[in-house]
Protein backbone atom coordinates (compact mmCIF):
# COMPACT_ATOMS: atom_id res chain seq x y z
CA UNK A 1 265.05 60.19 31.79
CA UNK A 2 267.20 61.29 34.78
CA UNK A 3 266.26 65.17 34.05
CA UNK A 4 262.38 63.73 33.91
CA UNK A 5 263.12 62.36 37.12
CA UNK A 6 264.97 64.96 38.66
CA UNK A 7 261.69 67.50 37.87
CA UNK A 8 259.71 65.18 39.92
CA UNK A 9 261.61 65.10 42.87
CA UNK A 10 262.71 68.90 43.36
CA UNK A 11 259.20 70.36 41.87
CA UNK A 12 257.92 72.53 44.55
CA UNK A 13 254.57 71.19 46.15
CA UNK A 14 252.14 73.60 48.02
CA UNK A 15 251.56 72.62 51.66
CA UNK A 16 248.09 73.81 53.36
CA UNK A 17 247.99 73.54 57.06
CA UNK A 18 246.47 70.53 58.95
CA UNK A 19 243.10 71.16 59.88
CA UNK A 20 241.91 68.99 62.17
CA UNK A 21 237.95 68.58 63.71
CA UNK A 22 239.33 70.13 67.04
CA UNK A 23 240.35 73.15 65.28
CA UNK A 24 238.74 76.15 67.48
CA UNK A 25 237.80 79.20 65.17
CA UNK A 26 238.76 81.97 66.67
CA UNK A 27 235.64 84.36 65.19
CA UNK A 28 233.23 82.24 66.64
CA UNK A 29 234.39 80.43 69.28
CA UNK A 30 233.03 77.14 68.41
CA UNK A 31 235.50 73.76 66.55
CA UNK A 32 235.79 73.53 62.78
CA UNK A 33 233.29 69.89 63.35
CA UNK A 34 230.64 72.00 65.06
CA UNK A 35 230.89 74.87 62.18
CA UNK A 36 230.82 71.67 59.27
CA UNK A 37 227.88 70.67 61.66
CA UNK A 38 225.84 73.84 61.32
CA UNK A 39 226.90 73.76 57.50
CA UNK A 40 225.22 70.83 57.09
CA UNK A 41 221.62 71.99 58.00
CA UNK A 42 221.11 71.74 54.41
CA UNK A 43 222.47 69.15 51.73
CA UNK A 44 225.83 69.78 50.74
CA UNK A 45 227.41 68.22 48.12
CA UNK A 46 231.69 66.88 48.80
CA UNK A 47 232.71 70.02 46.62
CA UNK A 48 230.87 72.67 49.20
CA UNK A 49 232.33 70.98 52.21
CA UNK A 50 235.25 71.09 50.76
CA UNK A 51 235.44 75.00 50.09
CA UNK A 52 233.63 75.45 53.18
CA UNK A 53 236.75 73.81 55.29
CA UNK A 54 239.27 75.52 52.84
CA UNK A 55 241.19 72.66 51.85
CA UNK A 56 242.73 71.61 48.16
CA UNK A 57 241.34 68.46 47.67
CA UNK A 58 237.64 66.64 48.37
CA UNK A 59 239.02 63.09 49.52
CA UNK A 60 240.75 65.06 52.61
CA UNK A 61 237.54 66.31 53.29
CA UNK A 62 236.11 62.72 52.90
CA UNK A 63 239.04 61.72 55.49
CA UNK A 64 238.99 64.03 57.98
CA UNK A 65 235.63 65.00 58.06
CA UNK A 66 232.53 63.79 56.92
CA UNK A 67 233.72 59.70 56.77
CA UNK A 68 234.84 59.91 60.99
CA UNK A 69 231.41 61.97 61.18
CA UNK A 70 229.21 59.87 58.93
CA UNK A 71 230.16 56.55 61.42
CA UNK A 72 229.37 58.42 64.67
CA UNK A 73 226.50 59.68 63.17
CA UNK A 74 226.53 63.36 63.48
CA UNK A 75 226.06 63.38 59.21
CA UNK A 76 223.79 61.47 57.61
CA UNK A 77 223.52 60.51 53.81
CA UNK A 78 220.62 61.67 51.80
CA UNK A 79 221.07 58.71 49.89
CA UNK A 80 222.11 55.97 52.60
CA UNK A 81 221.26 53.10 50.47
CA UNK A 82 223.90 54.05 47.59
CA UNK A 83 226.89 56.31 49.65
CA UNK A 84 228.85 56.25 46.53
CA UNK A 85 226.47 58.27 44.46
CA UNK A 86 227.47 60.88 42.38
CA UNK A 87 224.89 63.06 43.09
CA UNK A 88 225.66 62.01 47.09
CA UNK A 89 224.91 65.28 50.02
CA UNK A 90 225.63 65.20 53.52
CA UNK A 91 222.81 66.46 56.13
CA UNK A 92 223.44 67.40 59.48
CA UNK A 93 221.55 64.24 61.40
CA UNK A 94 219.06 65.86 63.41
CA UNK A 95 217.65 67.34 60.55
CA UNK A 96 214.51 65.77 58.68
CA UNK A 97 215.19 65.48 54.59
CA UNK A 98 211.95 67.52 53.46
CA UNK A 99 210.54 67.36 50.11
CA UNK A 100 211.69 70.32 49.53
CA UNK A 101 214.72 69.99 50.07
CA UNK A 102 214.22 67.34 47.81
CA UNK A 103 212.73 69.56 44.87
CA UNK A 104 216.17 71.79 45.71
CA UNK A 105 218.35 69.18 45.17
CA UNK A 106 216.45 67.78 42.09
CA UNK A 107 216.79 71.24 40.69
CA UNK A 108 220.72 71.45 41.54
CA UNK A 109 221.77 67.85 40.12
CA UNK A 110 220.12 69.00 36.82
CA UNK A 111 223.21 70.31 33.95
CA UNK A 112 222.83 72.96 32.20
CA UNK A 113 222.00 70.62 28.88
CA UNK A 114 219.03 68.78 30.78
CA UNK A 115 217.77 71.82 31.34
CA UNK A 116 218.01 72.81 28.12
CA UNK A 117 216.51 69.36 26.90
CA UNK A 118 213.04 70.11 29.41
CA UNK A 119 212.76 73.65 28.19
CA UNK A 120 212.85 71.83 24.34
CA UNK A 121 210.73 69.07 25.06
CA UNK A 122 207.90 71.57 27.18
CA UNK A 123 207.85 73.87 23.54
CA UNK A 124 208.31 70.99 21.40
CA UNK A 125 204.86 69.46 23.19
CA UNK A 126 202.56 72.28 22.58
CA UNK A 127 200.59 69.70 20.26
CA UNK A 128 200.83 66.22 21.08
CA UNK A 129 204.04 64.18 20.65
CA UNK A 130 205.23 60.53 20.20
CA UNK A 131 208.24 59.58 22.66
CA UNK A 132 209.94 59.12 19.27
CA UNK A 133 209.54 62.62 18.09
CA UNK A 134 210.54 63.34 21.72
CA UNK A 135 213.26 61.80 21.87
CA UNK A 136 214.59 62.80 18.10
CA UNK A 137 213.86 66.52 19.07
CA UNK A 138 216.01 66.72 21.66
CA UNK A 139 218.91 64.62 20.72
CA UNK A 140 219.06 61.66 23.00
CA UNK A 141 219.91 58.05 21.80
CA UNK A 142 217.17 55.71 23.34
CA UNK A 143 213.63 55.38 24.53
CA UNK A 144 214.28 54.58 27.84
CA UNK A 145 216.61 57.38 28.46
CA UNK A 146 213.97 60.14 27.48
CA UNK A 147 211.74 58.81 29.30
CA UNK A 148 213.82 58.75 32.38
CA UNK A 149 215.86 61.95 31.86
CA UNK A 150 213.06 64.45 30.44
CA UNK A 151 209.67 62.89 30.29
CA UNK A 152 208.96 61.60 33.40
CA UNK A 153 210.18 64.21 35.81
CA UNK A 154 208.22 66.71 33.97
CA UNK A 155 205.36 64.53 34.10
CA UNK A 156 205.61 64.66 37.79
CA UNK A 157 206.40 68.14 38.24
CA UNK A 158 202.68 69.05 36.18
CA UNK A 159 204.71 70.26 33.34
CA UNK A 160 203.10 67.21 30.62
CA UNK A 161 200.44 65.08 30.35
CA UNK A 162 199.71 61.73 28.94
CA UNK A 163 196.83 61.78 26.01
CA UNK A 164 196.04 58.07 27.06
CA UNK A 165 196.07 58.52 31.04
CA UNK A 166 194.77 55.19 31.41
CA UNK A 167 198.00 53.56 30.45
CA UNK A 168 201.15 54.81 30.58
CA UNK A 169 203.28 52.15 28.29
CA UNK A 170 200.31 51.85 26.07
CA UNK A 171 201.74 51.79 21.96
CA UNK A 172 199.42 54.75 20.83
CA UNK A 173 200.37 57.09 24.11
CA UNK A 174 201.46 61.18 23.03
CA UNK A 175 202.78 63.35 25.85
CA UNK A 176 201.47 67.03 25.72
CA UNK A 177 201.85 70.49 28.31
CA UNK A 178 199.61 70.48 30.72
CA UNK A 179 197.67 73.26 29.97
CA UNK A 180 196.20 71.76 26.93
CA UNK A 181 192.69 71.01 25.91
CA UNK A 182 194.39 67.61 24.08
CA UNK A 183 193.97 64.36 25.46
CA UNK A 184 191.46 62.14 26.16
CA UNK A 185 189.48 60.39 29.91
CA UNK A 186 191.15 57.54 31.40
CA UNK A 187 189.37 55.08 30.05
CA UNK A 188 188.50 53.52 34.07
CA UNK A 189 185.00 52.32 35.17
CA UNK A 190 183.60 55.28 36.32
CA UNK A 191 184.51 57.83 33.30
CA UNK A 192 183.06 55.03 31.06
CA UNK A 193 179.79 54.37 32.85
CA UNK A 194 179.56 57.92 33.12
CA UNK A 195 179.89 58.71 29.26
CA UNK A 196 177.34 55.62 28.74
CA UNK A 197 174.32 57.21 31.03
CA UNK A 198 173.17 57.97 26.83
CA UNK A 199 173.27 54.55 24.74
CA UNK A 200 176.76 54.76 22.71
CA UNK A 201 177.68 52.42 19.94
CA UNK A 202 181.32 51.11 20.40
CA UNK A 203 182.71 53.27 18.14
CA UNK A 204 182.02 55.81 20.02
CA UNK A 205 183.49 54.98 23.19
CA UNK A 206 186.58 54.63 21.43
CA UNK A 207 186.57 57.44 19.97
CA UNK A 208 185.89 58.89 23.14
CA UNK A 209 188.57 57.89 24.96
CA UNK A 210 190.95 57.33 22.38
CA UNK A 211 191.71 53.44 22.19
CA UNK A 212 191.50 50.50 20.15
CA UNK A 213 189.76 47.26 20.16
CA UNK A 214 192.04 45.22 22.06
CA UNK A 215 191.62 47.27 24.93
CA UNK A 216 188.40 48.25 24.56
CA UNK A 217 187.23 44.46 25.06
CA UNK A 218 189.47 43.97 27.66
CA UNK A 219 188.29 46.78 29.81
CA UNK A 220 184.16 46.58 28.56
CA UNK A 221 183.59 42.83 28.79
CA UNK A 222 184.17 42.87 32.89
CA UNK A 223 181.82 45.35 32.98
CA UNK A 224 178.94 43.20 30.85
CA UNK A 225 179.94 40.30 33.09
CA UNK A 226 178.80 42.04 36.08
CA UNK A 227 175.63 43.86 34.77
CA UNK A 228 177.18 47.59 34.64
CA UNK A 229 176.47 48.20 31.00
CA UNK A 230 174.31 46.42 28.98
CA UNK A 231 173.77 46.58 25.25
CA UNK A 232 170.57 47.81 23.98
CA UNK A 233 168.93 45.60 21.18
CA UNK A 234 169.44 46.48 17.17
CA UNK A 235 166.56 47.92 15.10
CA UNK A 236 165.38 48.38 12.17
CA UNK A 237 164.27 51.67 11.25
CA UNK A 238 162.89 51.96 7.32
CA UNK A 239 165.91 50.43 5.47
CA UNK A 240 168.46 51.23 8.08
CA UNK A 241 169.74 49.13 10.74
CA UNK A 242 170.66 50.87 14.19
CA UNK A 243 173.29 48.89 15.93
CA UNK A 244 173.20 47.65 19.61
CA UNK A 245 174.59 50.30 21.35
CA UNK A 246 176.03 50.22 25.00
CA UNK A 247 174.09 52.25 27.97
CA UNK A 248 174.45 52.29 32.00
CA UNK A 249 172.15 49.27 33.15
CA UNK A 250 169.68 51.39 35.44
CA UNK A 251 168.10 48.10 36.61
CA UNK A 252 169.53 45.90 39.90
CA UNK A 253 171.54 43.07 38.73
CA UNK A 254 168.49 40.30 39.40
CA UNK A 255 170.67 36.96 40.87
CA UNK A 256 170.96 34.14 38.76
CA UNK A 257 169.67 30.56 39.83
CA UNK A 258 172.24 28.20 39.07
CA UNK A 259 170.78 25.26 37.33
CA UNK A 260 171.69 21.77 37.61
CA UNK A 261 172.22 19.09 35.05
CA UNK A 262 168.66 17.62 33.96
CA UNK A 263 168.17 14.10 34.91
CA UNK A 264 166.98 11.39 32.24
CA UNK A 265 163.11 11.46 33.65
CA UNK A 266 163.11 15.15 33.24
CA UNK A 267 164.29 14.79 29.56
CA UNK A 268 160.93 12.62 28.86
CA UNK A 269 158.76 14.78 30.84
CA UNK A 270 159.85 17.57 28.85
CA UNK A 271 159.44 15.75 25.54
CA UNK A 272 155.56 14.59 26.40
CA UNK A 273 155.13 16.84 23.51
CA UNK A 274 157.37 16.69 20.70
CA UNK A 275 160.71 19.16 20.68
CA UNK A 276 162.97 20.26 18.98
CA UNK A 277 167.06 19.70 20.24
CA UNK A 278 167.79 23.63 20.46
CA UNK A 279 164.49 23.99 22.76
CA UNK A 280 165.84 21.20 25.06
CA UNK A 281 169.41 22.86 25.33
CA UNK A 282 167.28 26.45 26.14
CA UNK A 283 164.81 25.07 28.66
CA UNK A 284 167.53 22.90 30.86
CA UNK A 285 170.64 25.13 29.96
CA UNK A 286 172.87 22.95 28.48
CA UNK A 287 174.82 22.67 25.39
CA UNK A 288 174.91 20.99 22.48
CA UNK A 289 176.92 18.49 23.13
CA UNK A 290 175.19 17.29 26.57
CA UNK A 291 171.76 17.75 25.12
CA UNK A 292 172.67 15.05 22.12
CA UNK A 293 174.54 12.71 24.45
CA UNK A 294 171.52 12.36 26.69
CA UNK A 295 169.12 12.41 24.28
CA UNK A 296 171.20 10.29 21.54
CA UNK A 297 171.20 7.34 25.00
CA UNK A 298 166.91 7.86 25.48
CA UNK A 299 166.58 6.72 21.48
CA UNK A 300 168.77 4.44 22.14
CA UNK A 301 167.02 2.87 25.02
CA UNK A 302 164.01 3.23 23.25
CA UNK A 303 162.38 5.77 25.66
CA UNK A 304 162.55 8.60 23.31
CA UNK A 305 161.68 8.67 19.37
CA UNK A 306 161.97 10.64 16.36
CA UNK A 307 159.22 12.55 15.04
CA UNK A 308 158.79 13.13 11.10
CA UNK A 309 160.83 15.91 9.40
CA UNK A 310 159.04 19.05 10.01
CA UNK A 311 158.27 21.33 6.96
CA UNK A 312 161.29 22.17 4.54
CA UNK A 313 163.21 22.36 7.40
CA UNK A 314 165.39 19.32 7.82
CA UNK A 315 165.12 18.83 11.29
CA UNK A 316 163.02 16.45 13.44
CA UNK A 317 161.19 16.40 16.87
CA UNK A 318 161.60 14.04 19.94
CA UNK A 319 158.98 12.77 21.93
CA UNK A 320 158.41 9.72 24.61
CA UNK A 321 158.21 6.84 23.55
């Protein structure tokens, strides 16, 4: 124990000199801050400084240096809101953080195995690929971290594509290079009214744009609602049946007059001759349920009256009474 200790005490540390901010270079002319200063012009890591200023270790860089610098704000962080990152560069202050020094910097915090991993996943992708296979291919643990680590940036460098453009997270979504033919629209309100200028059935918008039901509806019945697309009426032609199909509505949307509930009197005008319930409900637009209520109260009253059963059919008219 006392040898141990003795080792300790007389082992022979290296001593580097003292640099200090005010230290005047004698090349140049100008103070070891204003050289770290012109350094700085472009991000430097806490590893560059420190080889730049020549000393053994980064947290007397940090100390002397860029920390006293940082507060009188001569340095600035390119990541202010996090100045513990590990991917953290200092930038002379004066000097605007570009996106490309951005791209740069991207580039530089990449490792040599995410690199790797984006060179994998761009050949892997030459046909279209699940996250899953993604993800498998290259050797990474989890969904999310793919995504983050090698999908997504090569995404937004142009380097992939999403098949289903129209929604990122959506379950059927493949991820392919760029420069391939695969894929499909986004499926967005002008594509689709675009691709429906011919009548299409609505199999083969999906097909089309590569979806399923559940979206389809969701995306299509907005557009009925408000008199985009309209469906064209089934036929019969010989023994086949032709579905309604869905075309571009080429005609102005015509307003709609808003009716109001029919009063009692209006009922019995109506029913002068005798009707049926369903042509009551059409010609006042209302539904079942109001149409018997008001009319159930009139026979009631006595102001309105059944007619005979009509035909086979086991319905009968009303008329006034």
């Amino acid at each position: 124990m006392c040898n141990h200790i003795s080792a300790l005490i007389t082992r022979k540390i290296p001593l580097t000199p003292h640099k200090t901010r005010d230290l005047v270079i004698k090349t140049t002319g100008k103070t070891l801050e204003q050289e770290l200063i012109d350094f700085c012009t472009e991000p430097r890591c806490i590893n560059e400084i420190t080889d730049f200023l020549g000393l053994d270790h980064k947290d007397k860089a940090n100390a002397r240096f860029t920390s006293p610098l940082i507060k009188e704000g001569k340095l600035k962080f390119i990541y202010p809101d996090n100045p513990k990152c590990i991917h953290q560069r200092y930038l002379r202050a004066d000097v605007e953080y570009t996106a490309e020094m951005q791209a740069r910097v991207a580039e530089l915090e990449k490792t040599d195995r995410h690199l790797e991993m984006e060179q994998m996943a761009i050949e892997f992708c030459r046909v279209p690929r699940t996250l899953g296979e993604i993800k498998d291919y290259v050797g990474l643990a989890g969904y999310d971290i793919v995504r983050v680590r090698v999908v997504q940036p090569l995404i937004d460098q142009g380097k992939l594509k999403l098949t289903h453009p129209h929604d990122p997270l959506y379950k059927l979504q493949k991820y392919v290079v760029t420069e391939s033919s695969e894929g499909f629209e986004s499926f967005v309100e002008d594509n689709i009214i675009a691709y429906c200028e011919t009548p299409r059935t609505a199999e083969e918008v999906k097909a089309h744009f590569g979806i399923k039901q559940d979206l389809f509806y969701k995306v299509i019945r907005p557009l009925i609602a408000e008199s985009k697309l309209i469906y064209t009426k089934p036929t019969k032609v010989g023994g086949k049946i032709i579905h309604k199909k869905l075309v571009k509505n080429e005609t102005p949307q015509t307003p709609q007059i808003e009716r109001t509930k029919p009063t009692e009197n209006d009922i019995i005008r109506y029913c002068q001759e005798p009707r049926f319930v369903y042509e009551i409900m059409s010609e006042f637009g209302i539904n079942d349920y109001t149409a018997r209520q008001m009319t159930n109260k009139l026979i009631a009253e006595g102001r309105l009256i059944h007619t005979g059963f009509v035909g086979n059919r086991r319905h009968r008219k009303l008329r006034a009474a």
